[in-house]
PDB file of N, CA and C in Angstrom:
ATOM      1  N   UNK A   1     108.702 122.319  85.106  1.00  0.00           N
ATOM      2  CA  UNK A   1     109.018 122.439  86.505  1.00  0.00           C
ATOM      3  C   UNK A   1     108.272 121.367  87.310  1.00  0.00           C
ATOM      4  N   UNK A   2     108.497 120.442  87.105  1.00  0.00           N
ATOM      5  CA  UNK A   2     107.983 118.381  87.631  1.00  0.00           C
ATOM      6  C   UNK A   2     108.784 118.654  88.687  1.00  0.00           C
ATOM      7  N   UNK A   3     107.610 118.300  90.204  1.00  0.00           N
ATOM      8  CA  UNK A   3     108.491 118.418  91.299  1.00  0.00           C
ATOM      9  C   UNK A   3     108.689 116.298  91.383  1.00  0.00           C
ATOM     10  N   UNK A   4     109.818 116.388  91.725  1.00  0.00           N
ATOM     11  CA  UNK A   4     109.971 114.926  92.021  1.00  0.00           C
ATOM     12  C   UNK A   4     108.962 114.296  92.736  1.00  0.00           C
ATOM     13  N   UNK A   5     108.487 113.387  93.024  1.00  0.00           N
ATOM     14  CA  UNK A   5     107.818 112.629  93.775  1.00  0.00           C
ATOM     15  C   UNK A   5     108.312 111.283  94.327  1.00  0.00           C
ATOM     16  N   UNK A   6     108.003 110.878  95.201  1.00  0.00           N
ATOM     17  CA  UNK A   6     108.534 109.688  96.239  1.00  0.00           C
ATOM     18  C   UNK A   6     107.099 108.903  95.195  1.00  0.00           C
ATOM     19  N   UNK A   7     107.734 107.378  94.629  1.00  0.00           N
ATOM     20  CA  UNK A   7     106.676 106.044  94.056  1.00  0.00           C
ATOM     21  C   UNK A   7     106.502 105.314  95.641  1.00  0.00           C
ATOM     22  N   UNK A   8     104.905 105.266  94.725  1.00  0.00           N
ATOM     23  CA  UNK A   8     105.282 104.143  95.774  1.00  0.00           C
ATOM     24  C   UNK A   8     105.232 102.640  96.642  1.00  0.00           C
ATOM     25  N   UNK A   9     105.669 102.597  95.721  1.00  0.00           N
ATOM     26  CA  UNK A   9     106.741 101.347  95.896  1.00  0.00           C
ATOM     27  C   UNK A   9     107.743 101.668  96.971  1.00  0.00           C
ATOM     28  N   UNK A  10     108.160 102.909  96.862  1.00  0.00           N
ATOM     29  CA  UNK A  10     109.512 103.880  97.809  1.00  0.00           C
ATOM     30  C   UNK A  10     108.536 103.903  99.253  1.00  0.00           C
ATOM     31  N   UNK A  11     107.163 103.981  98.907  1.00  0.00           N
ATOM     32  CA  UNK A  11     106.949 104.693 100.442  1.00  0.00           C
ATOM     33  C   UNK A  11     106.260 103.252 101.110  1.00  0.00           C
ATOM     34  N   UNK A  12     106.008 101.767 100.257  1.00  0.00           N
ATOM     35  CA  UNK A  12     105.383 101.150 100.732  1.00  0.00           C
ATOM     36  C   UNK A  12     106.604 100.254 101.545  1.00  0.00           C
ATOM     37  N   UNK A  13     107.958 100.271 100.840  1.00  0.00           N
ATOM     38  CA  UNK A  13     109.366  99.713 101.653  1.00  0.00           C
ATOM     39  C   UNK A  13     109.351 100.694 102.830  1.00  0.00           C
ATOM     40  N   UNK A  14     109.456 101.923 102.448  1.00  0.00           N
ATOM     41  CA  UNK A  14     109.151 102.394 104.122  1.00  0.00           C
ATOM     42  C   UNK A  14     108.720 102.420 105.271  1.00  0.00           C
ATOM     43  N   UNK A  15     107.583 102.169 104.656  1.00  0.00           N
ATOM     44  CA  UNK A  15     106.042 101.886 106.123  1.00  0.00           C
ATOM     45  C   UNK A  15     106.193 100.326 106.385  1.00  0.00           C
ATOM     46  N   UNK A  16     106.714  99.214 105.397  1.00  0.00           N
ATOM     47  CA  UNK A  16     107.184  98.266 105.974  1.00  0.00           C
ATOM     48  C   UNK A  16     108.207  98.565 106.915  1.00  0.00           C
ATOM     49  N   UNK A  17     109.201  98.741 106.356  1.00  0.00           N
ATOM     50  CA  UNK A  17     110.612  98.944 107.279  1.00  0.00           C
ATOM     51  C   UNK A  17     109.930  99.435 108.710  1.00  0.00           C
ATOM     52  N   UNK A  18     109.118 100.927 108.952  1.00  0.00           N
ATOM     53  CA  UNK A  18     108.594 101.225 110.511  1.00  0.00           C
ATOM     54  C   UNK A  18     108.047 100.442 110.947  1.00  0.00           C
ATOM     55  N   UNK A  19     107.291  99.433 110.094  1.00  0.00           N
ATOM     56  CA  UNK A  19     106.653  98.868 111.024  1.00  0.00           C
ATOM     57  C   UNK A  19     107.387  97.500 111.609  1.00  0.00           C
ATOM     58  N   UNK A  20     108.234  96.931 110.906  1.00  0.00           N
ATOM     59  CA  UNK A  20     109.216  95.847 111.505  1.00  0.00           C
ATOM     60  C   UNK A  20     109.925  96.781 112.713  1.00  0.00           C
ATOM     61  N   UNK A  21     110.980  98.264 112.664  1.00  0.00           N
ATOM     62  CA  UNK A  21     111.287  98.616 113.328  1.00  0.00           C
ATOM     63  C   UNK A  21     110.772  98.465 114.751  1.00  0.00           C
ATOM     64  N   UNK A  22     109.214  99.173 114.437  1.00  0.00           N
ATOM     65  CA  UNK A  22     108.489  99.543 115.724  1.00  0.00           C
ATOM     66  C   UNK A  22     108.294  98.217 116.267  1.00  0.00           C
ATOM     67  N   UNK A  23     107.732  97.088 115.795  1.00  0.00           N
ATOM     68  CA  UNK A  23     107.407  96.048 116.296  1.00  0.00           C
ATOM     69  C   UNK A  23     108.511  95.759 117.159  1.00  0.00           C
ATOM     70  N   UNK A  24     109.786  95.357 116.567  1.00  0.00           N
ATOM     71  CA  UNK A  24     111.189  94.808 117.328  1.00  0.00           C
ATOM     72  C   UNK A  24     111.223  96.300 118.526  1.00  0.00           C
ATOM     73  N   UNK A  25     111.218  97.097 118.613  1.00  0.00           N
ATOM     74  CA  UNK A  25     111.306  97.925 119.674  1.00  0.00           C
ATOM     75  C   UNK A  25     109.823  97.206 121.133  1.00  0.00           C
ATOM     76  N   UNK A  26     108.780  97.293 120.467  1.00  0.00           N
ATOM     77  CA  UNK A  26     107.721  97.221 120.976  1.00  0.00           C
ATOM     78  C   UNK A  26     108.110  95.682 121.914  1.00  0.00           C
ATOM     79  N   UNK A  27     108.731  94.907 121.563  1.00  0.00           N
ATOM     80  CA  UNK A  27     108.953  93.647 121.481  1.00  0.00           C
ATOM     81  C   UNK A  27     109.964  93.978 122.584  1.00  0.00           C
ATOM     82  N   UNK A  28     110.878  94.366 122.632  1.00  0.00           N
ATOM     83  CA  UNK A  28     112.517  94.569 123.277  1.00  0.00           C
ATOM     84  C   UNK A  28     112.046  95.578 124.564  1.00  0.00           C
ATOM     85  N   UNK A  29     111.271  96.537 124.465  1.00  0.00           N
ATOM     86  CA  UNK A  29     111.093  97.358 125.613  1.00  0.00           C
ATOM     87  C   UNK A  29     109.378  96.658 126.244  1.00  0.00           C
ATOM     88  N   UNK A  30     109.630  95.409 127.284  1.00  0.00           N
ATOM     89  CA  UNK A  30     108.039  95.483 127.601  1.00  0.00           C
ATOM     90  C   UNK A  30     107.513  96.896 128.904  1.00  0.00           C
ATOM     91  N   UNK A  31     108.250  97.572 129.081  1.00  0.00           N
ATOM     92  CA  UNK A  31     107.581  98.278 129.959  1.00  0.00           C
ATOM     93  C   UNK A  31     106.832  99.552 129.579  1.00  0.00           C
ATOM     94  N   UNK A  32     106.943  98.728 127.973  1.00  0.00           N
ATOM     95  CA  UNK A  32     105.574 100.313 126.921  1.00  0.00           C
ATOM     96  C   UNK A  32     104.204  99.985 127.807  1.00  0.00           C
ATOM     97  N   UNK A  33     103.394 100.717 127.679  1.00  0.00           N
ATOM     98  CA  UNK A  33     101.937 100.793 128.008  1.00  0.00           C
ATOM     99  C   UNK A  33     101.199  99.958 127.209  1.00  0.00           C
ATOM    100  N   UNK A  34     100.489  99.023 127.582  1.00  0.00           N
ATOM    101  CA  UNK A  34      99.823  97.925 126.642  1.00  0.00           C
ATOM    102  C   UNK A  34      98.875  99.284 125.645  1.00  0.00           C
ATOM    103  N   UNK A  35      98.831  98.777 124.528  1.00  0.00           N
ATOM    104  CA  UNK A  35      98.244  99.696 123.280  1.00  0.00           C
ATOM    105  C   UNK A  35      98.977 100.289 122.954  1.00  0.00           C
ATOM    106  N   UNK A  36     100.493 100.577 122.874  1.00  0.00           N
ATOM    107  CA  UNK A  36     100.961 101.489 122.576  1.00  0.00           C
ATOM    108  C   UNK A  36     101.550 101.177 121.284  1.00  0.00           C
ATOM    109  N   UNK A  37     101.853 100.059 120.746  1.00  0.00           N
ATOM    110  CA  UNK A  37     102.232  99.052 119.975  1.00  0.00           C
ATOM    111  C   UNK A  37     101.440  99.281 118.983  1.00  0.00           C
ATOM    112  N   UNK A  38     100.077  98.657 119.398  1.00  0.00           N
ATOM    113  CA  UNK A  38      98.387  99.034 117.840  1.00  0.00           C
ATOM    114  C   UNK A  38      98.448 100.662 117.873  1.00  0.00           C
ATOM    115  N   UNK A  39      99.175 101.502 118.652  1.00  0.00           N
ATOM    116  CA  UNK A  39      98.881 102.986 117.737  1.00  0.00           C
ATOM    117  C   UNK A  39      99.917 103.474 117.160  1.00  0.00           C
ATOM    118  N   UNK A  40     101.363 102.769 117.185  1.00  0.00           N
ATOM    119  CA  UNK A  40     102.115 103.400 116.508  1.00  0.00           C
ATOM    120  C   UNK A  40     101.743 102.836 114.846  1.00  0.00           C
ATOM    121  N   UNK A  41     101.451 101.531 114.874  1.00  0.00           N
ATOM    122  CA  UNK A  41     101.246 100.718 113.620  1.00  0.00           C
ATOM    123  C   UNK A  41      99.647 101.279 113.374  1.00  0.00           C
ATOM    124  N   UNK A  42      98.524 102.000 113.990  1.00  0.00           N
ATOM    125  CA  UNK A  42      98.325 102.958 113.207  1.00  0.00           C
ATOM    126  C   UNK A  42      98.643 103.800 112.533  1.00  0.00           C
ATOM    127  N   UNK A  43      99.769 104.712 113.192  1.00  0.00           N
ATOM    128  CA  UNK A  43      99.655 106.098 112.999  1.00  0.00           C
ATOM    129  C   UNK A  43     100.927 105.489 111.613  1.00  0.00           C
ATOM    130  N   UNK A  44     101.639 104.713 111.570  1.00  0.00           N
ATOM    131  CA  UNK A  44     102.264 104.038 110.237  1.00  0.00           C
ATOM    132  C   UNK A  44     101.189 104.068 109.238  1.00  0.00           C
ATOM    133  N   UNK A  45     100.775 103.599 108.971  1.00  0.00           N
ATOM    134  CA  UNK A  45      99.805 102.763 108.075  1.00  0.00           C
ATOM    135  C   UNK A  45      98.707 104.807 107.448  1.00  0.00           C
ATOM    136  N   UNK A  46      98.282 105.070 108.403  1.00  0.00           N
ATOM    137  CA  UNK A  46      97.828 106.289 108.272  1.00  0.00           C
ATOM    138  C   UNK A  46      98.513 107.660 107.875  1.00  0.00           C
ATOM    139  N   UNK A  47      99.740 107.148 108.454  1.00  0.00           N
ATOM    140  CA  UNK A  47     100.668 108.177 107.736  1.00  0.00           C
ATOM    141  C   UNK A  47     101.430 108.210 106.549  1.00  0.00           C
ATOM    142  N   UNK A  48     101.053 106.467 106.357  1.00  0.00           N
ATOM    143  CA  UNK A  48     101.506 106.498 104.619  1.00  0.00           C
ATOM    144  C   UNK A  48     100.257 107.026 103.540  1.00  0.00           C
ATOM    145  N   UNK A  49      99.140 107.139 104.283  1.00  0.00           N
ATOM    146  CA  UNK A  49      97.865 107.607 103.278  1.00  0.00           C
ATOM    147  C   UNK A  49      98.466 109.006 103.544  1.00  0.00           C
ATOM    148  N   UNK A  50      98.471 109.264 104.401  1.00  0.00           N
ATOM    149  CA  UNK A  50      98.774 110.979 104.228  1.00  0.00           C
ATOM    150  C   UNK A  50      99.811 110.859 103.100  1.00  0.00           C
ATOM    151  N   UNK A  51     101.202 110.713 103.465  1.00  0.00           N
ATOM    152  CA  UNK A  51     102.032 110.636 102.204  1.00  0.00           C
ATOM    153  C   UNK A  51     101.670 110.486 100.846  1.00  0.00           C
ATOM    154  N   UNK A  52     101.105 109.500 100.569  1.00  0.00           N
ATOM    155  CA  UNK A  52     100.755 108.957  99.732  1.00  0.00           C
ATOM    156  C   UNK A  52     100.008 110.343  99.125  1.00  0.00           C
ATOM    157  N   UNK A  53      98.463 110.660  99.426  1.00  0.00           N
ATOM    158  CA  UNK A  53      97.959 111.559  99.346  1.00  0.00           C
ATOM    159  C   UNK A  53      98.641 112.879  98.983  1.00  0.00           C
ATOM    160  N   UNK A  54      99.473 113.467  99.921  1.00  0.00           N
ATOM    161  CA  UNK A  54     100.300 115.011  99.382  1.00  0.00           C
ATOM    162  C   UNK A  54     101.351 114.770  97.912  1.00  0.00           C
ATOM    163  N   UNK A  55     101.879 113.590  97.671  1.00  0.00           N
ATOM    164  CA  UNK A  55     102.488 113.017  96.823  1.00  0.00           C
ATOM    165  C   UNK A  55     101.405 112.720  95.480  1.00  0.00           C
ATOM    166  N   UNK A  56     100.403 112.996  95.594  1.00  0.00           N
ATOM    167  CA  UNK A  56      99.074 112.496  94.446  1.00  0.00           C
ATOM    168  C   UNK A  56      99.285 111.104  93.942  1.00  0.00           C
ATOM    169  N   UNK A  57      99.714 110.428  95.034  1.00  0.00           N
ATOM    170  CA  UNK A  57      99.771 109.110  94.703  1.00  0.00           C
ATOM    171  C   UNK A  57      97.906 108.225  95.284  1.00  0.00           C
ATOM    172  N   UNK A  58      97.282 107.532  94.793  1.00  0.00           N
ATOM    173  CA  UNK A  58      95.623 107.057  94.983  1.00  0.00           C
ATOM    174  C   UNK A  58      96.215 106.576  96.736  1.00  0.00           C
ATOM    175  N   UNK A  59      95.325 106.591  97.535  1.00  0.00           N
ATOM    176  CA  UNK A  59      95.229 106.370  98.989  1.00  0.00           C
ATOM    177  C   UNK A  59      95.113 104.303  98.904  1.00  0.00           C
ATOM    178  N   UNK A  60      95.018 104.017  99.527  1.00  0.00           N
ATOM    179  CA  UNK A  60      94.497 102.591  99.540  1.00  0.00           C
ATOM    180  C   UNK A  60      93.502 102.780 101.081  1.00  0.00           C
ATOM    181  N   UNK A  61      91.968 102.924 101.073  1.00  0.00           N
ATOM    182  CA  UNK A  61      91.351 102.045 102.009  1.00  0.00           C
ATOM    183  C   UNK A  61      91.560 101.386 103.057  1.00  0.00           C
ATOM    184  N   UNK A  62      92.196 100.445 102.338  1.00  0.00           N
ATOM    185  CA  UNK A  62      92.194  98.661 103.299  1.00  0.00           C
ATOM    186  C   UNK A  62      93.489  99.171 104.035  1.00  0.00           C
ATOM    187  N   UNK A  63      94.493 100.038 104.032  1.00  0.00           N
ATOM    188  CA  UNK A  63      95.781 100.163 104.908  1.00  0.00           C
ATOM    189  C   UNK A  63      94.885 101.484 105.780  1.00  0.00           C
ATOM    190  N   UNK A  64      94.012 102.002 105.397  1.00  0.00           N
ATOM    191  CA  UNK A  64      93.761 103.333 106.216  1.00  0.00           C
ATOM    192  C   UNK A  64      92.618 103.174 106.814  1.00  0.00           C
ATOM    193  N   UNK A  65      92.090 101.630 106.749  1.00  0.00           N
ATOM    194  CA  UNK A  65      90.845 101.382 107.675  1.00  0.00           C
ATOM    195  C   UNK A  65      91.682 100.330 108.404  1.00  0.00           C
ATOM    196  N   UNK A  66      92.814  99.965 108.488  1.00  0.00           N
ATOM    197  CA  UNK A  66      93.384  98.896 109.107  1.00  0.00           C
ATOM    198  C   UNK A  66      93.806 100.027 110.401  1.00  0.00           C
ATOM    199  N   UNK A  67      94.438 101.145 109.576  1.00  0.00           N
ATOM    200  CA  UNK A  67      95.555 102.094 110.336  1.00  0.00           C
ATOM    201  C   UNK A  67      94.391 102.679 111.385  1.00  0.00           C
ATOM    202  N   UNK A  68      93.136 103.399 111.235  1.00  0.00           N
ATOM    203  CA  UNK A  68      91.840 103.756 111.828  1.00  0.00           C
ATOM    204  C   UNK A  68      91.713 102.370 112.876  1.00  0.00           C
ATOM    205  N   UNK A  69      91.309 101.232 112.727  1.00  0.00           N
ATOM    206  CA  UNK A  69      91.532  99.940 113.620  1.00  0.00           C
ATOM    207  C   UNK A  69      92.613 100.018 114.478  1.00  0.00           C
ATOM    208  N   UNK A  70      93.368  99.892 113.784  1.00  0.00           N
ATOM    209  CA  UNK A  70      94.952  99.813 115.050  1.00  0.00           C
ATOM    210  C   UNK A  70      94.819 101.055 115.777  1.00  0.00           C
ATOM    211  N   UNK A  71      94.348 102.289 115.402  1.00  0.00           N
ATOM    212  CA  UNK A  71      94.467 103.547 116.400  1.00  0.00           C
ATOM    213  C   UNK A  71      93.435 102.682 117.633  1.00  0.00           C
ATOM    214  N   UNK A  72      92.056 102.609 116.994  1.00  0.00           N
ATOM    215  CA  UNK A  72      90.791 102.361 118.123  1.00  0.00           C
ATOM    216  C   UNK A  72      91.379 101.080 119.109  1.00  0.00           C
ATOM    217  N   UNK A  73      92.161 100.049 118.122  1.00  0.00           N
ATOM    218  CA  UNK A  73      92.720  99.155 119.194  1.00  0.00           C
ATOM    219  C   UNK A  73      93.581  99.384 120.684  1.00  0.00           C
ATOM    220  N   UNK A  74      94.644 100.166 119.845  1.00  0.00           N
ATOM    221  CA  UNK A  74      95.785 100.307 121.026  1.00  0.00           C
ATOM    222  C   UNK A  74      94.737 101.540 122.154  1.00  0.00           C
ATOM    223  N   UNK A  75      94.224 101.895 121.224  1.00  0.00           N
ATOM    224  CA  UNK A  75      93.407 103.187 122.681  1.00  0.00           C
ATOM    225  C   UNK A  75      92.507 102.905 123.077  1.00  0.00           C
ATOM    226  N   UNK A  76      91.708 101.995 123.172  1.00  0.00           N
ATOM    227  CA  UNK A  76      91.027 101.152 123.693  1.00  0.00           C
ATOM    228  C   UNK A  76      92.033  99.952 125.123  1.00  0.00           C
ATOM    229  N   UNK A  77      92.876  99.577 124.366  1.00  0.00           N
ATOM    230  CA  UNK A  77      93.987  98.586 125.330  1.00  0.00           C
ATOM    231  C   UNK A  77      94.640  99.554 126.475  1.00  0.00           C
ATOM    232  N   UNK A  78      95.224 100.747 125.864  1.00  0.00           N
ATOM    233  CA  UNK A  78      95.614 101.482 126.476  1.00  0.00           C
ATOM    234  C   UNK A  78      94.899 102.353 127.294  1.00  0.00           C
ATOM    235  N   UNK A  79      93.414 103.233 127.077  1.00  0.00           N
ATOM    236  CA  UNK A  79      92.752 103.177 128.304  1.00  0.00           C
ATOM    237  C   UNK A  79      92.041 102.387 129.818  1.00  0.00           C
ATOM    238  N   UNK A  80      92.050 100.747 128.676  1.00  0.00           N
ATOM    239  CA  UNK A  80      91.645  99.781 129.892  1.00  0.00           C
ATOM    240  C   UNK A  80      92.502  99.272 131.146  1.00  0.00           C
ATOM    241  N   UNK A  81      94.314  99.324 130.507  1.00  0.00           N
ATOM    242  CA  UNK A  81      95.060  99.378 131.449  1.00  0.00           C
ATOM    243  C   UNK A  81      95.431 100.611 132.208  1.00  0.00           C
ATOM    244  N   UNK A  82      95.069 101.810 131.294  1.00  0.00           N
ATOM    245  CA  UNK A  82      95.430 102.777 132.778  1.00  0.00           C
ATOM    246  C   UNK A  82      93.987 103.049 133.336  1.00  0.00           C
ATOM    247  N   UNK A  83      92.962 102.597 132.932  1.00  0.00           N
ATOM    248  CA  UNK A  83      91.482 103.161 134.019  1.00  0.00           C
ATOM    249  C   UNK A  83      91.343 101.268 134.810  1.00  0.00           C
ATOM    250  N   UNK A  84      92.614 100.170 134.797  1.00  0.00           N
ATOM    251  CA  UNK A  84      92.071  98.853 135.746  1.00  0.00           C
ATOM    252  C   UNK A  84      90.849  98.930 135.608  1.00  0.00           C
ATOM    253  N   UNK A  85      90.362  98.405 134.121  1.00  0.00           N
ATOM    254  CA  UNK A  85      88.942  98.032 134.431  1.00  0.00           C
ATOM    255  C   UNK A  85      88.918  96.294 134.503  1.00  0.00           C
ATOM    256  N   UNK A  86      87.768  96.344 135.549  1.00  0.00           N
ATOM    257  CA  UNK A  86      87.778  95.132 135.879  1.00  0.00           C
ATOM    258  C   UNK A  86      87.757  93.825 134.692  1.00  0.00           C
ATOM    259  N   UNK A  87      87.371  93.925 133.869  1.00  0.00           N
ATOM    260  CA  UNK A  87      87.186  93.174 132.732  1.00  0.00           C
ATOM    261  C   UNK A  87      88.201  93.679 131.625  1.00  0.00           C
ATOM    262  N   UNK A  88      88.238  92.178 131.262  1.00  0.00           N
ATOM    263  CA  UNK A  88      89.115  92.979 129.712  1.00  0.00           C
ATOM    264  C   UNK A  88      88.215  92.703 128.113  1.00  0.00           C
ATOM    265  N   UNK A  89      88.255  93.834 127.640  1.00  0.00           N
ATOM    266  CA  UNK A  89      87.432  94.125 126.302  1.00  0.00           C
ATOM    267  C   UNK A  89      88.269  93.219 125.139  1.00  0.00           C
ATOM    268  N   UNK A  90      87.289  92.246 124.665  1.00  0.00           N
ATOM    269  CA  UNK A  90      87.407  91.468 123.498  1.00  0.00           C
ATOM    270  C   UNK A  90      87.886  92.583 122.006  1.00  0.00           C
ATOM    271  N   UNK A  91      88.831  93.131 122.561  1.00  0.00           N
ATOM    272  CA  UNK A  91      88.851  94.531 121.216  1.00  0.00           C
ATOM    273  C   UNK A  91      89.404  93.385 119.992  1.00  0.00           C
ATOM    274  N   UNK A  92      90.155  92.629 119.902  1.00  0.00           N
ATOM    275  CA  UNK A  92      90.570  92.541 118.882  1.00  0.00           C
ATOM    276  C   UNK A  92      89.544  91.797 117.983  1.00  0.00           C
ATOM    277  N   UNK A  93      88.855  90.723 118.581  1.00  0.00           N
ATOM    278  CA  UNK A  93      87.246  89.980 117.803  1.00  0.00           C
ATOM    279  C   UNK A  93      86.615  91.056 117.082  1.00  0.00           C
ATOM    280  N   UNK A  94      86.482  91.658 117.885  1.00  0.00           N
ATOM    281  CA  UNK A  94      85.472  92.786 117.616  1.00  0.00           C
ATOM    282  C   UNK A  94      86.246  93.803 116.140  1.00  0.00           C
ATOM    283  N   UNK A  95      87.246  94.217 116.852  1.00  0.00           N
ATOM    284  CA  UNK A  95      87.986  94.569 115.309  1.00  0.00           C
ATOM    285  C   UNK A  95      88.138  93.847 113.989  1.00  0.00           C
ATOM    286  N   UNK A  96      88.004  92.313 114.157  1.00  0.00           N
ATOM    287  CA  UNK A  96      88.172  91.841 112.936  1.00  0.00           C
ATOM    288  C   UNK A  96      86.769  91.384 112.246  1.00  0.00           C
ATOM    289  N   UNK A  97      85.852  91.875 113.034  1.00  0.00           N
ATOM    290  CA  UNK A  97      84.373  91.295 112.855  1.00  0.00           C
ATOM    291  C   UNK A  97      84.293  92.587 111.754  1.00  0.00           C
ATOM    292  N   UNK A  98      84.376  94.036 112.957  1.00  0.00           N
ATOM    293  CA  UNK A  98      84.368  95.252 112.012  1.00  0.00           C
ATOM    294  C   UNK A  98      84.962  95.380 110.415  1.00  0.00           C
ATOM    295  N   UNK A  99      86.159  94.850 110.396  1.00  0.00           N
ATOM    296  CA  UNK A  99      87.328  94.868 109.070  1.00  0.00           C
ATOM    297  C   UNK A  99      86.557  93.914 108.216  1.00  0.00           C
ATOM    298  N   UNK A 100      86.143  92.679 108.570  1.00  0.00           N
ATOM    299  CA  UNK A 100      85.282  92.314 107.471  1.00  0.00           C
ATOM    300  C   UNK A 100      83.881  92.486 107.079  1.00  0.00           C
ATOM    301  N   UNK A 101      83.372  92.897 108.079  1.00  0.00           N
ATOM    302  CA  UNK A 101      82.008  93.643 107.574  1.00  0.00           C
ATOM    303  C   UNK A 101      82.389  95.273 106.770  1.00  0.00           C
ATOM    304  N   UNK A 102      83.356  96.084 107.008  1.00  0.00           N
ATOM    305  CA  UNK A 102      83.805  96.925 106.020  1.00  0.00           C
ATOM    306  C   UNK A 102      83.646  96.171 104.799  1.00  0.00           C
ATOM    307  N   UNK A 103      85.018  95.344 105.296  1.00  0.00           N
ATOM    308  CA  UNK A 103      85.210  94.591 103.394  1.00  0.00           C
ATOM    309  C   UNK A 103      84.365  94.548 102.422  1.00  0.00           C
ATOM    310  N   UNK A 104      83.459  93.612 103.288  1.00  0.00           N
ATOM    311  CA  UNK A 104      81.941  93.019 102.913  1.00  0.00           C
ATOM    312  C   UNK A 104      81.390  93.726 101.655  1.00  0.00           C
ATOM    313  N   UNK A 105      80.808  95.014 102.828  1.00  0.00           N
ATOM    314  CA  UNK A 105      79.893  95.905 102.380  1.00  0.00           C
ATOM    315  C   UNK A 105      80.701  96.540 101.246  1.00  0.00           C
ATOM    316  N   UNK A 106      81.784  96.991 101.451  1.00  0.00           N
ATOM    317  CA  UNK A 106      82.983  98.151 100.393  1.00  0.00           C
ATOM    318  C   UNK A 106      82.424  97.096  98.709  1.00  0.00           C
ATOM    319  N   UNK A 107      82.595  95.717  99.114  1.00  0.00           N
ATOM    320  CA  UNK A 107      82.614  94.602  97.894  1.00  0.00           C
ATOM    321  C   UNK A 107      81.040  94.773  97.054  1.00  0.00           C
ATOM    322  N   UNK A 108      79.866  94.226  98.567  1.00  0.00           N
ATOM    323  CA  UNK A 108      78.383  94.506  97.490  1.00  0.00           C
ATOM    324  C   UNK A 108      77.919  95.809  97.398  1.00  0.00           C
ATOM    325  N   UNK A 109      78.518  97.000  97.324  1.00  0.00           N
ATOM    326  CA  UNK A 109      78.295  98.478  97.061  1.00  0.00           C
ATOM    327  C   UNK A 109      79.385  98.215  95.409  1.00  0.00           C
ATOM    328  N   UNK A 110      80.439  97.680  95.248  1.00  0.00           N
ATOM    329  CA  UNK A 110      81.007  97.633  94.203  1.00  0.00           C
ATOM    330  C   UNK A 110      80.476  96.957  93.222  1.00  0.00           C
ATOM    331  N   UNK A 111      79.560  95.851  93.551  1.00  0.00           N
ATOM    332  CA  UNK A 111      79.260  94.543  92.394  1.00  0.00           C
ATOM    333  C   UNK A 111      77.551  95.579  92.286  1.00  0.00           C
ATOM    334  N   UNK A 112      76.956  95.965  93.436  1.00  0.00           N
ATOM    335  CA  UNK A 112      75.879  96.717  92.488  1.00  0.00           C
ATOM    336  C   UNK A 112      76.157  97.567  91.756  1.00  0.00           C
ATOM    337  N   UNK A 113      76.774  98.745  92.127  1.00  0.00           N
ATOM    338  CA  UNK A 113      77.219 100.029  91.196  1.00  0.00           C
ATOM    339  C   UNK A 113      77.554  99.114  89.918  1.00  0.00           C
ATOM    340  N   UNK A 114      78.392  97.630  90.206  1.00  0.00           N
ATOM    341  CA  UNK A 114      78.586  97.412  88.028  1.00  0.00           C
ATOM    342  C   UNK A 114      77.479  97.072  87.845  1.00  0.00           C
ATOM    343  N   UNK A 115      76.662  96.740  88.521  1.00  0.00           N
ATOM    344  CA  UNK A 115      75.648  95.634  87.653  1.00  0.00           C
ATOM    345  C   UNK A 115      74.277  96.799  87.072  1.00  0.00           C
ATOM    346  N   UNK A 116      74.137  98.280  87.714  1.00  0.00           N
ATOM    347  CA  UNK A 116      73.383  99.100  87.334  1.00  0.00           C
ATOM    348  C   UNK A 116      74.261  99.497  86.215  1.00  0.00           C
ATOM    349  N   UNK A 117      75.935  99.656  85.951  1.00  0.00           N
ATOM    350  CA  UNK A 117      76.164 100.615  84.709  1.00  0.00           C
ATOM    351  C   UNK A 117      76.019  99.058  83.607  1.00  0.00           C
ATOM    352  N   UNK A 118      75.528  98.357  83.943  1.00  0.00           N
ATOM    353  CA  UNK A 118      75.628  97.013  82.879  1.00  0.00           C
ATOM    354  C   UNK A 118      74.076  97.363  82.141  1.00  0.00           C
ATOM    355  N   UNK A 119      72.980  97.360  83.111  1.00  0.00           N
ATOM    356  CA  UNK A 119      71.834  97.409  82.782  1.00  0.00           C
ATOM    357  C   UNK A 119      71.348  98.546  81.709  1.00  0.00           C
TER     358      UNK A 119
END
């Protein structure tokens, strides 16, 4: 009694496909709310880990710390335009400073853990 499962490969054509969708929408309607754009392509990216996950398919990280980024982005963009703050927040620098200091660290936490099961 094997319940089917979605591969995926099936769910990674998907979350592509939304996210071209959403973009060309995001693109075609400008009178969205600035940020609204970085949280749908979160809640994509995050909702394929969920999938992924109930499906017992392994999560990937790097799409669910991207998808976590794109949420903090667009709601960050999107509170600064509806609270007119006088300045505008360097969010995206700052996000990609964050994504590679993740990386970074995710990488020399990996090369020590081998180099203690070597020893």
């Amino acid at each position: 009694m094997e319940q089917k499962r979605i591969s995926n490969s099936s769910l990674d054509a998907i979350s592509w496909s939304l996210f071209f969708i959403w973009w060309g929408i995001t693109e075609l309607i400008h009178t969205l709310p600035t940020g609204i754009g970085a949280i749908g392509v979160g809640l994509i990216l995050i909702g394929l880990n969920v999938i992924r996950s109930l499906n017992g398919i392994p999560t990937s990280g790097f799409t669910t710390i991207l998808g976590i980024l794109a949420l903090a982005w667009g709601g960050l963009d999107l509170a600064a335009s509806i609270l007119n703050l006088p300045f505008e927040l360097p969010v995206f620098p700052i996000l990609l400073i964050t994504l590679g200091a993740l990386l970074l660290g995710r990488e020399v936490f990996r090369l020590s853990t081998s180099e203690r099961n070597f020893s």
